[in-house]
Protein backbone atom coordinates (compact mmCIF):
# COMPACT_ATOMS: atom_id res chain seq x y z
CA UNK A 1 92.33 129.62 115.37
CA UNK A 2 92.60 125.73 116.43
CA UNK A 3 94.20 125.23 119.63
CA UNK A 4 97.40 123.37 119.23
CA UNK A 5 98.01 120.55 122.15
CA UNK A 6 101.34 120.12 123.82
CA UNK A 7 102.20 115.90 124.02
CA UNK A 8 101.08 114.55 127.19
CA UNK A 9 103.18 114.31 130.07
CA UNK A 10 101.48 111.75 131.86
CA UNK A 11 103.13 108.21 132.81
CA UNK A 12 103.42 106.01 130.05
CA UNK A 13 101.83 102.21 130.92
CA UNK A 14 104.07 99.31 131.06
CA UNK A 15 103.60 95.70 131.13
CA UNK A 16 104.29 93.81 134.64
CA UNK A 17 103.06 91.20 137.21
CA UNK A 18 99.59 92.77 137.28
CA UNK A 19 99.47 93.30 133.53
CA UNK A 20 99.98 89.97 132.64
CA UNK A 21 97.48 88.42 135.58
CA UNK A 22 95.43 90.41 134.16
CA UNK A 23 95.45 88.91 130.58
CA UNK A 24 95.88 85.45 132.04
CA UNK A 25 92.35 86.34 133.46
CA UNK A 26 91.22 87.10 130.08
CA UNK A 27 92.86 83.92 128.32
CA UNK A 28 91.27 81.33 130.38
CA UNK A 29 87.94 82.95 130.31
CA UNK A 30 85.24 81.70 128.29
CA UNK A 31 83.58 84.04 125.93
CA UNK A 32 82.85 82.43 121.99
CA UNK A 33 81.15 85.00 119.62
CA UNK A 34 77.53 85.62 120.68
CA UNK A 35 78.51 84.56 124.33
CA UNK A 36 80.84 86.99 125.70
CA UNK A 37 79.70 87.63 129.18
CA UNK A 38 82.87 86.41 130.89
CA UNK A 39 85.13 88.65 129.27
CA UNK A 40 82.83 91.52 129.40
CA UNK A 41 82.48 91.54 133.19
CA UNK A 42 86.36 91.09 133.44
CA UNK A 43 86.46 94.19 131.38
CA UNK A 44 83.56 96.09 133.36
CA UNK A 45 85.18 95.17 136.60
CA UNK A 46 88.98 96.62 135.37
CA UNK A 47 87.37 99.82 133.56
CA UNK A 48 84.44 101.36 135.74
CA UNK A 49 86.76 102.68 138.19
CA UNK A 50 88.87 104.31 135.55
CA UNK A 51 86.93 105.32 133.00
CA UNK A 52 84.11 108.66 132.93
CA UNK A 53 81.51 106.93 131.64
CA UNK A 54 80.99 103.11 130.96
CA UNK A 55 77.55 101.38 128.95
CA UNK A 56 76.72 98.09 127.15
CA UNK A 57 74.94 98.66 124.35
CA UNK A 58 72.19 96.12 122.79
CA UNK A 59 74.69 93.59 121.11
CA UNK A 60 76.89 93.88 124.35
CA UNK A 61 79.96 95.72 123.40
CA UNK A 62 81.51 97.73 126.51
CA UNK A 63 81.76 101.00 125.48
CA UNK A 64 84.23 103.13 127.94
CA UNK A 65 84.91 106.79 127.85
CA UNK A 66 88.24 108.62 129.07
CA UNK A 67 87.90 112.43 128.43
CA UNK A 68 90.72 114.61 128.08
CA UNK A 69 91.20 118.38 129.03
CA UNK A 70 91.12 121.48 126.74
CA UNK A 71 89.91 122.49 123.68
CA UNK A 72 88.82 120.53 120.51
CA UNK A 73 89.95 117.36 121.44
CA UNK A 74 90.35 114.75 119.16
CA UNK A 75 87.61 111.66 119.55
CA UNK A 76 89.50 108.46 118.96
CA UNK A 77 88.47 105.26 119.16
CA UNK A 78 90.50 102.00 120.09
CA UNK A 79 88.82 98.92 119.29
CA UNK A 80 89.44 95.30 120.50
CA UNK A 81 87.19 92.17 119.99
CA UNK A 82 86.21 90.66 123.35
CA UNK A 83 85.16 87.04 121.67
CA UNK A 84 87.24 84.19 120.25
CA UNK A 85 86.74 81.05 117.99
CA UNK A 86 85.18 77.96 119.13
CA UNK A 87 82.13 75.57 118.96
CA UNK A 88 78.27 75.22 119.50
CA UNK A 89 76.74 72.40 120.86
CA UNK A 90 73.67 72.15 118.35
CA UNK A 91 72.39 68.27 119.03
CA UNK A 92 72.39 65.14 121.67
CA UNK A 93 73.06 61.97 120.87
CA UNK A 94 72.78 58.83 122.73
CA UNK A 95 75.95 58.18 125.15
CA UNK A 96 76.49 62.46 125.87
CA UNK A 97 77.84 62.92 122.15
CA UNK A 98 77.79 66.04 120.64
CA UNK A 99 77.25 67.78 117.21
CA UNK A 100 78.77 70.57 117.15
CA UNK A 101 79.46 73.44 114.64
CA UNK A 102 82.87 75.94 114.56
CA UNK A 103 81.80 79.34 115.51
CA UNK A 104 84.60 81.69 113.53
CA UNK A 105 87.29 80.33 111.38
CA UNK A 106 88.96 77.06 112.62
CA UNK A 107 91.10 74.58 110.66
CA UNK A 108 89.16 71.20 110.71
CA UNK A 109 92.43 69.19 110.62
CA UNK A 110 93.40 69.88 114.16
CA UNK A 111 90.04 69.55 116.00
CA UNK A 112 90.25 65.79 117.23
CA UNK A 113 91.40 64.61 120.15
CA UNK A 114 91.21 68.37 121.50
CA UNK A 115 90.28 68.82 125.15
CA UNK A 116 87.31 71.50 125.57
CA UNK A 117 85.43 73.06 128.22
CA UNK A 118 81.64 73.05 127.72
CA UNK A 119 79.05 75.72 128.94
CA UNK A 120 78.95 78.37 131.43
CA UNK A 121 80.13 75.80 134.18
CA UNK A 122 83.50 74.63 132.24
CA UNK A 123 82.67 71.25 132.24
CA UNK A 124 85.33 68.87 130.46
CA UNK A 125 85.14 67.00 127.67
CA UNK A 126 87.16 66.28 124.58
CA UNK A 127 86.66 66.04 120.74
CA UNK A 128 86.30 62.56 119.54
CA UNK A 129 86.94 60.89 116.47
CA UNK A 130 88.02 57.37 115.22
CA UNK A 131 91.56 56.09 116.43
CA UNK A 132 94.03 55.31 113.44
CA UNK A 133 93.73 51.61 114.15
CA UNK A 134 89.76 51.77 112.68
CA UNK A 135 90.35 53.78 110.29
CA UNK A 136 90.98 52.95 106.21
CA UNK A 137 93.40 54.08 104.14
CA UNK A 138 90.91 56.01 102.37
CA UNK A 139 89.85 57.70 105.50
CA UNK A 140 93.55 58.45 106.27
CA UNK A 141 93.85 60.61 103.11
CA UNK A 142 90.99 62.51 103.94
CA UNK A 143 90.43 65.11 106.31
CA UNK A 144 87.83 64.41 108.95
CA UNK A 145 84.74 66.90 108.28
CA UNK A 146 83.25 68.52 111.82
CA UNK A 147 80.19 66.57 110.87
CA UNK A 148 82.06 63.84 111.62
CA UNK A 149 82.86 65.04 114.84
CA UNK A 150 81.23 64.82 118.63
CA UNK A 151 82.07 66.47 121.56
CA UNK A 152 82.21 63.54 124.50
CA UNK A 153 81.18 64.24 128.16
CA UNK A 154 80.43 60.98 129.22
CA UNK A 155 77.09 59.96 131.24
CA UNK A 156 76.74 62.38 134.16
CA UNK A 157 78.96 65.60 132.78
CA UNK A 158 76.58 65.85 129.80
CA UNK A 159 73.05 65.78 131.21
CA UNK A 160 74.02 69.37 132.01
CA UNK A 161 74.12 70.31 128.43
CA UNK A 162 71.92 71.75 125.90
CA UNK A 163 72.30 72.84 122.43
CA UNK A 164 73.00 76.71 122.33
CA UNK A 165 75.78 76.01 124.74
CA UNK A 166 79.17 76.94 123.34
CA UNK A 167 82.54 75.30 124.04
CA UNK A 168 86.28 76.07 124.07
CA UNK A 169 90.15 74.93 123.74
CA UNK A 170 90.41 73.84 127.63
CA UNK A 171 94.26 75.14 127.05
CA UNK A 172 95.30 77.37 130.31
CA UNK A 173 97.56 80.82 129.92
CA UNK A 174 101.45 79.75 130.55
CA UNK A 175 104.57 81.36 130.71
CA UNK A 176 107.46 80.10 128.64
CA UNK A 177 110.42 82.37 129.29
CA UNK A 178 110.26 85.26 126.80
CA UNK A 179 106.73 83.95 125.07
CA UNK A 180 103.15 83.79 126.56
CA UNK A 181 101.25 80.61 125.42
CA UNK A 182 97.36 80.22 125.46
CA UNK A 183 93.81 79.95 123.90
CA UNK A 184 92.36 83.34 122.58
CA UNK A 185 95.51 85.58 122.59
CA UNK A 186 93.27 86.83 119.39
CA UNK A 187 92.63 89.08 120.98
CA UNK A 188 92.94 88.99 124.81
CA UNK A 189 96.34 90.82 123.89
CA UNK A 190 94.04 93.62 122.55
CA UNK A 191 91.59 93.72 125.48
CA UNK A 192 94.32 93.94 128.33
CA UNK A 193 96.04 96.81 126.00
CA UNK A 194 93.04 98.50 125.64
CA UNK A 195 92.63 98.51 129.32
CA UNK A 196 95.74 99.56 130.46
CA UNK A 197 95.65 102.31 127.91
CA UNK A 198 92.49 103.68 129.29
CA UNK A 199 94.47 103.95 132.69
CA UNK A 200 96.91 106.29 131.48
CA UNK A 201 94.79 107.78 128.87
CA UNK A 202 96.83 110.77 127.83
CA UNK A 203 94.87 114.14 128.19
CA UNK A 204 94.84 115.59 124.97
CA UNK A 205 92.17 113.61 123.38
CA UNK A 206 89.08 111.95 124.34
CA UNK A 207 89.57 108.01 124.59
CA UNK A 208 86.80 106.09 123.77
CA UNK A 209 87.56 102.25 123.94
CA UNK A 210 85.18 100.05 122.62
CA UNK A 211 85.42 96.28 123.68
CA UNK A 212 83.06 94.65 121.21
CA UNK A 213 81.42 91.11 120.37
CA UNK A 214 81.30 89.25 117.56
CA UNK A 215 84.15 90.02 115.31
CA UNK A 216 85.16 86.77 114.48
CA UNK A 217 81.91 85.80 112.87
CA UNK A 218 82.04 89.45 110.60
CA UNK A 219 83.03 92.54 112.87
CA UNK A 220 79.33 92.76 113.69
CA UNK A 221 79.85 94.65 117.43
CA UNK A 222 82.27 97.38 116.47
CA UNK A 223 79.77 98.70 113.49
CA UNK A 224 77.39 99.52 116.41
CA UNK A 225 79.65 100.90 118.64
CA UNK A 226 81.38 102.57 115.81
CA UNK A 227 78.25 104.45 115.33
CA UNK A 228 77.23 105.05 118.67
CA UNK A 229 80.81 106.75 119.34
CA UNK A 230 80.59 108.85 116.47
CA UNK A 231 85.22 109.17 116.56
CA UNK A 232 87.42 111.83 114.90
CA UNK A 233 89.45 108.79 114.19
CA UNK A 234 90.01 104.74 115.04
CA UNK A 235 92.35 102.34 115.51
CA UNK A 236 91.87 98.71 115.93
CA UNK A 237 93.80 96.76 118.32
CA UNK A 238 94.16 93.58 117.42
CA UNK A 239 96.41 90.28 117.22
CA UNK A 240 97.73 89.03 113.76
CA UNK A 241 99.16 85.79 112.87
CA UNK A 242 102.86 85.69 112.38
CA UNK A 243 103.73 83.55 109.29
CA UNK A 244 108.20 83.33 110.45
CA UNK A 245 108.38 79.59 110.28
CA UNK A 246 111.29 78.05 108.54
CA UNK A 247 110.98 77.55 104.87
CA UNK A 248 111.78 73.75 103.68
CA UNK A 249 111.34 74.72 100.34
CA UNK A 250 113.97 77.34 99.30
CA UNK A 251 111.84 78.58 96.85
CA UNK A 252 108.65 78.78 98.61
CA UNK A 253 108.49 82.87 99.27
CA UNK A 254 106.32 83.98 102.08
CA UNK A 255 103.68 86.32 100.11
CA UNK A 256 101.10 85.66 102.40
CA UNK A 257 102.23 87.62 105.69
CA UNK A 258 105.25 88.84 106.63
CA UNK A 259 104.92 89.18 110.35
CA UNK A 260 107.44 87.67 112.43
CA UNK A 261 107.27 87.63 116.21
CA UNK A 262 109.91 90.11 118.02
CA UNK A 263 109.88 92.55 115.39
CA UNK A 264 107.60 95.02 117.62
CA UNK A 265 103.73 95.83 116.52
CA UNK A 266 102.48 95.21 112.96
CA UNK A 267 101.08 98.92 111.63
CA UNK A 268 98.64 97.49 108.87
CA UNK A 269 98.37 99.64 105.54
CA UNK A 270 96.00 97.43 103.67
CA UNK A 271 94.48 94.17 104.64
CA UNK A 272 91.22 92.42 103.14
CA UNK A 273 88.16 94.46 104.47
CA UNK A 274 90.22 98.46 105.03
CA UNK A 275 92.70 100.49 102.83
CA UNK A 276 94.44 102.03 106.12
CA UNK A 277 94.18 105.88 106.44
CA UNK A 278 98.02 107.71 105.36
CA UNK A 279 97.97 110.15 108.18
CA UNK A 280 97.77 107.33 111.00
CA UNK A 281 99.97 105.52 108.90
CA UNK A 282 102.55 108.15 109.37
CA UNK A 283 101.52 109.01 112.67
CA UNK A 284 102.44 105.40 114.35
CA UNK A 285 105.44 105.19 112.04
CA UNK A 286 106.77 108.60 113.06
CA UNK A 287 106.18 107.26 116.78
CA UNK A 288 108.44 104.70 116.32
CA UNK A 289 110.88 106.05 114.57
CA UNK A 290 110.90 109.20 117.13
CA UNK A 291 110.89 107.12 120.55
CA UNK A 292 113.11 104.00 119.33
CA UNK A 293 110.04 101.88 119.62
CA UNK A 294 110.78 98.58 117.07
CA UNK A 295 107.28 98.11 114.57
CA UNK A 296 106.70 96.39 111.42
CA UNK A 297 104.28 96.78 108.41
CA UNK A 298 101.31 93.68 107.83
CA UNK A 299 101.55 92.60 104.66
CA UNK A 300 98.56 93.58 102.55
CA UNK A 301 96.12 90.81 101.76
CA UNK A 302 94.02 88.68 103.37
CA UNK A 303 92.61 88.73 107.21
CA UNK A 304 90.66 91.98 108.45
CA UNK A 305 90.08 93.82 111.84
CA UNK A 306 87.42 95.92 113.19
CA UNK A 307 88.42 98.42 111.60
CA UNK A 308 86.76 96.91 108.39
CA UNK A 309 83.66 98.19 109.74
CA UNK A 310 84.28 101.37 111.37
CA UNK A 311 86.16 103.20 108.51
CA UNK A 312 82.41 102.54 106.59
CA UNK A 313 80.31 104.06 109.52
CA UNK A 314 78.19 107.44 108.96
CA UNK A 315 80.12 109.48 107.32
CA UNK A 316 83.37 108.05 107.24
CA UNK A 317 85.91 107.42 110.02
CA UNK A 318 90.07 107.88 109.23
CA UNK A 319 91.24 104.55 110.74
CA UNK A 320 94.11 101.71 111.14
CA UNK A 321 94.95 98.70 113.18
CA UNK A 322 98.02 97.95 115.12
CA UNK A 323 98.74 93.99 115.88
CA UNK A 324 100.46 91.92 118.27
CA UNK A 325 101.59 89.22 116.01
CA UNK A 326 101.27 85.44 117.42
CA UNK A 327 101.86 82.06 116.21
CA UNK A 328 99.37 79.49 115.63
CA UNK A 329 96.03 81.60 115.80
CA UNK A 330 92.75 79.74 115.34
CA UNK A 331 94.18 76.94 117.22
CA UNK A 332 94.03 75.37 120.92
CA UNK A 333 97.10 77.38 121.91
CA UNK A 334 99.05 80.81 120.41
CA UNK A 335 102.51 81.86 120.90
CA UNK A 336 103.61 85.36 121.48
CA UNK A 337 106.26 87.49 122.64
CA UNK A 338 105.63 89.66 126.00
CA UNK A 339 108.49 92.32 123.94
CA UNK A 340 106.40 92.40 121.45
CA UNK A 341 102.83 92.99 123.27
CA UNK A 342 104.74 95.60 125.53
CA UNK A 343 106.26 97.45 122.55
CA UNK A 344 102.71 97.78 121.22
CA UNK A 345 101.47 99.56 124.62
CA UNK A 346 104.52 102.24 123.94
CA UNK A 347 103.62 102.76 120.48
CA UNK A 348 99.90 103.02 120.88
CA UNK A 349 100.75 105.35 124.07
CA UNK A 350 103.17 107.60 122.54
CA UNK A 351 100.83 107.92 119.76
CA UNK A 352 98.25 109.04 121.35
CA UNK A 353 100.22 111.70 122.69
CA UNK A 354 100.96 113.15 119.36
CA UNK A 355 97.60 113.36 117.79
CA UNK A 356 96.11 117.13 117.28
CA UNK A 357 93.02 118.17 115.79
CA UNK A 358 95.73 119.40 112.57
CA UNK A 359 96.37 115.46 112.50
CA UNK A 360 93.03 115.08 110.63
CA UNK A 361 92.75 118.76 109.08
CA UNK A 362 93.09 119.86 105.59
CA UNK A 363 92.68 118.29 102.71
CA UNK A 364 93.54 114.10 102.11
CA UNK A 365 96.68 113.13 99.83
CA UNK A 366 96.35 109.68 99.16
């Protein structure tokens, strides 16, 4: 007969002072796919006194184990991307210019005149490109193309440079009253929750928190570390853009995303790369609904989360993501709500709580 778990009593994590040093840590760190090191020993330094057991792998995903007490636990997996979007240096050009190449997806439109920080040493420097007074009216019609584009450190700054180097939005973490602005909140938020989750890991299952590389350039860290932890189930914690802008056009329906910020987590039942499993589905929803915790549904359609990776690993893994939405992602600077990044803690907490090894038993009905 399975062993049937009572929901954990232990203290449930909440977002403070420390919390959100913490993630302004994370923001203004450096780590662009393939180059995560900064993050990753942020993460190493918060988790190896908490967690039971603590690796890198090959690819450099930091893969942390809680375990729980009793019987058949439950192996679940939270997953959240240590890297972010931003730039290569790939050639030199007379003067310190820069080529440069995106690394992840980033809207041309809105790169010049950016400030960036270049390298392991931060060093400053800014995206150039023609002023308006040189350019034609042909020119004005046309977005610029990053080919176009060089990064500008001036005479002494760049001698320090190389291609290989990557480069970032030099924006810093801020507070603005209710909101948290910064570079990389996609998904910082996901890291710090991940983290403070593992703190107060509940003890009926066994947490296993994988802090992985390279999702933004095709979720290619959690597919290792997906198969290395070998999980009952997974969820991926991640940040999700939130399309609540006005409308000018009366007409003009939002079909793309219907995330708005301060409307709690999104729950995602469908996106572009994972059909979400039912049961966890019902299981965060049920949370909610239960402890009074505000969530909302992504939209199905486009985007996709580690999770687009893990559900396809050996045999199969039941899994979901849960996002704090944000404004403005894939840009020099995000907006989102510290309601809405603390009401995704609860829900992810009280979750965890509830999940039994029946939570996964018997047969599917999808």
């Amino acid at each position: 007969m399975t062993k049937k778990f009572e929901v954990s009593t232990g203290i449930a994590p909440e977002i403070g002072a420390s919390q959100i040093e913490l993630l302004e840590k994370c923001c203004n760190a450096t780590a662009v796919s393939g180059d995560e090191h900064e993050v990753r020993q942020i993460v190493l330094d918060e988790v190896k006194v908490i967690a039971d057991e603590v690796k890198v792998d090959a690819l450099g995903n930091v893969l942390a184990t809680k375990f729980g007490r009793g019987d058949d636990r439950v192996r679940v997996m939270l997953a959240a991307h240590m890297d972010e979007i931003g730039f290569m240096i790939v050639k030199k050009h007379d003067d310190n210019l820069f080529e440069f190449e995106c690394v992840g997806g980033i809207d041309e439109r809105q790169l010049p005149g950016k400030s960036v920080l270049v390298g392991r040493d931060h060093l400053p420097g800014v995206i150039g490109a023609k002023p308006i007074h040189l350019t034609t009216a042909k020119e004005r019609k046309n977005k610029i193309e990053v080919s176009s584009l060089r990064i500008d450190l001036g005479p002494e700054i760049g001698e320090k440079v190389k291609p290989g180097d990557r480069a970032t939005f030099a924006t810093r973490f801020e507070l603005l009253g209710p909101s948290i602005r910064a570079k990389a909140l996609d998904d910082r938020l996901g890291v710090a929750t991940l983290i403070e989750l593992l703190k107060h890991a509940p003890d009926n299952i066994d947490l296993l928190a994988a802090f992985t590389v390279q999702e933004e350039v095709g979720l290619r860290g959690a597919r290792v570390a997906a198969y290395a932890f070998d999980p009952d189930m997974a969820i991926a914690v991640d940040s999700t853009p939130a399309y609540d802008l006005p409308h000018w056009d009366e007409e003009d329906e939002n079909v793309q995303y219907n995330t708005c910020l301060d409307a709690g987590p999104a729950i995602y039942v469908m996106d572009r790369a994972t059909i979400a499993d039912r049961r966890l589905v019902k299981l965060l929803t049920e949370t909610g609904d239960q402890e009074g915790i505000p969530y909302q549904f992504r939209q199905p359609g486009g985007g996709g989360t580690d999770a687009g990776v893990i559900h396809k690993t050996r045999s199969g893994i039941p899994s979901t993501s849960v996002s704090i939405p944000s404004r403005y992602a894939h840009t020099a600077a995000s907006i989102a709500r510290l309601d809405d990044w603390a009401n995704t803690l609860r829900l992810l907490y009280a979750a965890l709580t509830r999940v039994t090894p029946e939570l996964l038993a018997g047969e599917r009905r999808d």
